[in-house]
C-alpha atoms as a PDB file:
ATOM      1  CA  UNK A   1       0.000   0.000   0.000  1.00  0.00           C
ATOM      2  CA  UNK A   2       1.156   3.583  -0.939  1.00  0.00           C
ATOM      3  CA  UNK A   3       1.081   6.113   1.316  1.00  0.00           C
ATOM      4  CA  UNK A   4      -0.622   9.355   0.519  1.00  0.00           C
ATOM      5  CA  UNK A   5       0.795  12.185  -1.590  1.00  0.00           C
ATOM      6  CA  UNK A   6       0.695  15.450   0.547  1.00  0.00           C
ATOM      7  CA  UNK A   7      -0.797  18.585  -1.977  1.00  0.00           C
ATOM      8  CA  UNK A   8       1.912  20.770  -2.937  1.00  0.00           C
ATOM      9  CA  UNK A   9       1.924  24.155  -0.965  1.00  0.00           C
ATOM     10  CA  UNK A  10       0.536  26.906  -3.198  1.00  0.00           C
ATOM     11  CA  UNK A  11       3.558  28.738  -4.512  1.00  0.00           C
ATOM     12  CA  UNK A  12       4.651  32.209  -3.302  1.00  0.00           C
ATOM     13  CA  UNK A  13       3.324  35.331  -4.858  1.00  0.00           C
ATOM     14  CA  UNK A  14       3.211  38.844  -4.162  1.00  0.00           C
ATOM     15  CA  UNK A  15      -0.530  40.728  -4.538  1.00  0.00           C
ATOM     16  CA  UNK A  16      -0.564  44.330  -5.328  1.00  0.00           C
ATOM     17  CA  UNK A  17      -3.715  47.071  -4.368  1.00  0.00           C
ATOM     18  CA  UNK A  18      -3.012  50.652  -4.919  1.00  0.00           C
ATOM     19  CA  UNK A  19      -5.331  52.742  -2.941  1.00  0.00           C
ATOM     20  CA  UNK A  20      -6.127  56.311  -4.543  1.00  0.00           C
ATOM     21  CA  UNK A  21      -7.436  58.099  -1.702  1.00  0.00           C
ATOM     22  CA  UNK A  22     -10.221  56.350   0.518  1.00  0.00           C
ATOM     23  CA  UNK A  23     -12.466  56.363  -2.767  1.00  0.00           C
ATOM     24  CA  UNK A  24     -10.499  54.422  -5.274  1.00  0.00           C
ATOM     25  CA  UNK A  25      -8.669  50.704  -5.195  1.00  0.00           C
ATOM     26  CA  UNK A  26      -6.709  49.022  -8.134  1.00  0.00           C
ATOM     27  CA  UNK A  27      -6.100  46.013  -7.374  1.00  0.00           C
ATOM     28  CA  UNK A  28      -5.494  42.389  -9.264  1.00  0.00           C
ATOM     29  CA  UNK A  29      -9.589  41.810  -9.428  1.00  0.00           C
ATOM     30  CA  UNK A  30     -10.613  45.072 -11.451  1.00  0.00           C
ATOM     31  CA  UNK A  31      -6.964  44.029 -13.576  1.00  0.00           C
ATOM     32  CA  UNK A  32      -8.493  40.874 -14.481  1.00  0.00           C
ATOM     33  CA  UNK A  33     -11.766  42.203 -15.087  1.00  0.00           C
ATOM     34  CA  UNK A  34     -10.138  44.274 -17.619  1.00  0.00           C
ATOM     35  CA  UNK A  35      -7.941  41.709 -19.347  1.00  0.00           C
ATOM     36  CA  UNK A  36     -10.992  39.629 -19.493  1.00  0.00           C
ATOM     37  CA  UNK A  37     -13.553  42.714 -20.941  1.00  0.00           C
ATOM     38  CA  UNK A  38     -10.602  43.136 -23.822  1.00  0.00           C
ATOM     39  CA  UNK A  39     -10.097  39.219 -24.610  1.00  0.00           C
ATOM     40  CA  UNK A  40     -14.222  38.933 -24.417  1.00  0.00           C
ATOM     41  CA  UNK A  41     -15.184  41.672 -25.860  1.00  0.00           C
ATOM     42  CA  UNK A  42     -18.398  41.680 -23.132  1.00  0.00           C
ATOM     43  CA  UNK A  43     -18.589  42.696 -19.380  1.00  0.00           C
ATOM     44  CA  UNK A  44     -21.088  39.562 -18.285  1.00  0.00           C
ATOM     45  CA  UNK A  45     -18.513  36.707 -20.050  1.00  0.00           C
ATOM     46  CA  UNK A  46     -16.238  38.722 -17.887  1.00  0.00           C
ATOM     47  CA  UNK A  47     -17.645  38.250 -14.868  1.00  0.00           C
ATOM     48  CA  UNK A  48     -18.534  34.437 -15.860  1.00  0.00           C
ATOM     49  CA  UNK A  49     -15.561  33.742 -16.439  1.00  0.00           C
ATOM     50  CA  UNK A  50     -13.974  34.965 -12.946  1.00  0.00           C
ATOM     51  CA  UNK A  51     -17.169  33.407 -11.118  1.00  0.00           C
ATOM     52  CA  UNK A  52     -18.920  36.739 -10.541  1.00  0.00           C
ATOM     53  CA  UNK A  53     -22.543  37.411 -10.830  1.00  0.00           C
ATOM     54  CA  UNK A  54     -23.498  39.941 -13.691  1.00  0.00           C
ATOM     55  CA  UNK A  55     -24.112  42.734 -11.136  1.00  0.00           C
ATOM     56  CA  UNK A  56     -20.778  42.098  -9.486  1.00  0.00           C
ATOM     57  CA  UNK A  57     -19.104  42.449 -12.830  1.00  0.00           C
ATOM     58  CA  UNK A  58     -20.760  45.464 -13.589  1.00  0.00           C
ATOM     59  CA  UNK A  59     -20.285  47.301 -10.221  1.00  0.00           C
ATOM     60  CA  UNK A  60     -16.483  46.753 -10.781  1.00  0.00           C
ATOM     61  CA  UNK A  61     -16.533  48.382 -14.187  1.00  0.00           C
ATOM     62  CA  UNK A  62     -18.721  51.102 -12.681  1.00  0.00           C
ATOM     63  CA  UNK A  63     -16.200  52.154  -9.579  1.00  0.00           C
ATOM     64  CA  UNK A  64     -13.507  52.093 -12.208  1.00  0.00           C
ATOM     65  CA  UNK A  65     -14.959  53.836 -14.949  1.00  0.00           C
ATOM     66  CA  UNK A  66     -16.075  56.797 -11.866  1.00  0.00           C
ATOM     67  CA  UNK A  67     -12.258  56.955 -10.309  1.00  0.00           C
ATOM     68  CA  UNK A  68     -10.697  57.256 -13.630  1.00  0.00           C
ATOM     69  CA  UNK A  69     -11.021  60.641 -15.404  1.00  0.00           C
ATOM     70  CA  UNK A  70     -11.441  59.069 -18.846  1.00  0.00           C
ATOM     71  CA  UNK A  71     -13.866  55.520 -18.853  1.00  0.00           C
ATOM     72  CA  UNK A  72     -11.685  52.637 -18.795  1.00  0.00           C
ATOM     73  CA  UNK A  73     -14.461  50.200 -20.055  1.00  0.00           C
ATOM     74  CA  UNK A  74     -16.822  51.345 -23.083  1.00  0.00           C
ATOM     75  CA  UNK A  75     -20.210  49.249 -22.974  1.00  0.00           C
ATOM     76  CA  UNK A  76     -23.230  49.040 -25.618  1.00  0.00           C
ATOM     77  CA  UNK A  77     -26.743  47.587 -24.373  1.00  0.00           C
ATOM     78  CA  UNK A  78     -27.720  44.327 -26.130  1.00  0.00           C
ATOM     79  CA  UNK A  79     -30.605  44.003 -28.531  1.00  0.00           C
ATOM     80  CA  UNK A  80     -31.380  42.559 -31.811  1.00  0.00           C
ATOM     81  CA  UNK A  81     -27.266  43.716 -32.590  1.00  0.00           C
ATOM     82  CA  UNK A  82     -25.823  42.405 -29.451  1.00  0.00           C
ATOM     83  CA  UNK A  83     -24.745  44.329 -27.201  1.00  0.00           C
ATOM     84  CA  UNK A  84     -20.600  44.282 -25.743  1.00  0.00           C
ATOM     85  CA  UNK A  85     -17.889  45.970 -24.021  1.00  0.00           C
ATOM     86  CA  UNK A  86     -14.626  47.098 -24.907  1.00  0.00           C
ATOM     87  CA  UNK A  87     -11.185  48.421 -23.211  1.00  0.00           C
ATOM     88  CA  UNK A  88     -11.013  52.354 -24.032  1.00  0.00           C
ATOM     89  CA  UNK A  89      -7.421  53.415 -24.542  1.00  0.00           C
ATOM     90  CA  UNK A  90      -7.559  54.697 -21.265  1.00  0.00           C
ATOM     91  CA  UNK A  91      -8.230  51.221 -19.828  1.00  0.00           C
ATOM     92  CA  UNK A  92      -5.835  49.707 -21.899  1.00  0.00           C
ATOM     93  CA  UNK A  93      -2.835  52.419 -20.647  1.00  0.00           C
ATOM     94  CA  UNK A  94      -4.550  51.934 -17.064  1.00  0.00           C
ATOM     95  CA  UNK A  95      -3.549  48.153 -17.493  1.00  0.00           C
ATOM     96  CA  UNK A  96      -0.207  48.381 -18.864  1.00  0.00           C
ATOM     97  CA  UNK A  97       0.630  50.722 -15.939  1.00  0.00           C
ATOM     98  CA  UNK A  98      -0.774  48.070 -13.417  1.00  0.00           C
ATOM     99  CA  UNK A  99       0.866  45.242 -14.736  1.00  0.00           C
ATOM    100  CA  UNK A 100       4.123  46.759 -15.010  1.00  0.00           C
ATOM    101  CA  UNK A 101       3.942  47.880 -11.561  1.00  0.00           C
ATOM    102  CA  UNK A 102       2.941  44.632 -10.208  1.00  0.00           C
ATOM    103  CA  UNK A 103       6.449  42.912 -12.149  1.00  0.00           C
ATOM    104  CA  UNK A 104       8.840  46.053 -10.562  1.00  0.00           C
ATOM    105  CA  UNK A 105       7.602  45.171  -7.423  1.00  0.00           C
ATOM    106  CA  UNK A 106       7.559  41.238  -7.450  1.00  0.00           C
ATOM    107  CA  UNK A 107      11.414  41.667  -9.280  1.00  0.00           C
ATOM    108  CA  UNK A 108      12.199  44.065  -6.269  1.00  0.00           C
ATOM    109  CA  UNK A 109      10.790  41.792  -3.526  1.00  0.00           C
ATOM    110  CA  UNK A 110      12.116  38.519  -5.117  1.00  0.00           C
ATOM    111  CA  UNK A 111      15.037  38.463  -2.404  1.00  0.00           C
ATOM    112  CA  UNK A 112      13.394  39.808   0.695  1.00  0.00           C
ATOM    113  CA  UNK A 113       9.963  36.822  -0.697  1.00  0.00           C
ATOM    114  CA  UNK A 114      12.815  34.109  -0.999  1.00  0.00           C
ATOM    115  CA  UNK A 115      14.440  35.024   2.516  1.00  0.00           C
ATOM    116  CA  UNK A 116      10.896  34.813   3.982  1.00  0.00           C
ATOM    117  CA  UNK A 117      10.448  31.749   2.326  1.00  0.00           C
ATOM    118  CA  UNK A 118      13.005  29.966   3.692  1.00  0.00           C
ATOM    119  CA  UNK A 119      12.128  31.010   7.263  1.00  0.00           C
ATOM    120  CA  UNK A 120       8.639  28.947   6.729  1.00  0.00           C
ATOM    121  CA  UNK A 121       8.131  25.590   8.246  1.00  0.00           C
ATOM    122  CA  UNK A 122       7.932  22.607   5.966  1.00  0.00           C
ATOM    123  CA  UNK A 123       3.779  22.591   6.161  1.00  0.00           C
ATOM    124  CA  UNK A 124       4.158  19.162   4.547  1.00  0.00           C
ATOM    125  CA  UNK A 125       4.770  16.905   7.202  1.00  0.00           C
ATOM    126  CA  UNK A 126       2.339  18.329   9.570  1.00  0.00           C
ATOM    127  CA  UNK A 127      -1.189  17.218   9.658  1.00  0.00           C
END
């Protein structure tokens, strides 16, 4: 008989929220949404897709399209046409900024992440 296989910790990763003021948040959620309204070309597959209810979906694209001073999301209502959503090129610079400032500060962390690393116990043996 073989003994059991413990699950693999999760690996290490830094998360990133900027906070604009008490009334606006970036954070890797409203990213997602974004990457997700510009590869779907529509807010609710969006949301689907990140296991979000329509109104969930569309709340994020409201707070961010109200803290930004250009709309980051442009949205049509559906009909006999279809409706969709796309990335303004607001939204699109918004996201390049984002991610780029999530990879500085993961590359300048890497050490300081790999030191605290190292100082974890070994979760794997303990039940």
């Amino acid at each position: 008989m073989t003994e059991p296989v413990a699950p693999m910790p999760a690996p290490t990763r830094l998360q990133l929220r900027i906070y604009f003021g008490a009334a606006a948040m970036l954070g890797p959620g409203k990213a997602e949404m974004l990457e997700r309204i510009r590869d779907t070309g529509s807010i609710s597959a969006a949301g689907r897709a990140m296991n979000m209810s329509y109104k969930r979906a569309w709340s994020l694209v409201e707070e961010m399209n109200a803290a930004f001073r250009d709309p980051l999301v442009d949205s049509t209502r559906g009909g006999p046409g279809g409706g969709g959503a796309r990335l303004t090129k607001a939204g699109a610079v918004v996201l390049l900024h984002f991610r780029a400032i999530e990879t500085a500060a993961s590359q300048a962390a890497a050490a300081d992440i790999a030191a605290l690393t190292a100082m974890l116990r070994d979760i794997s043996v303990q039940k």
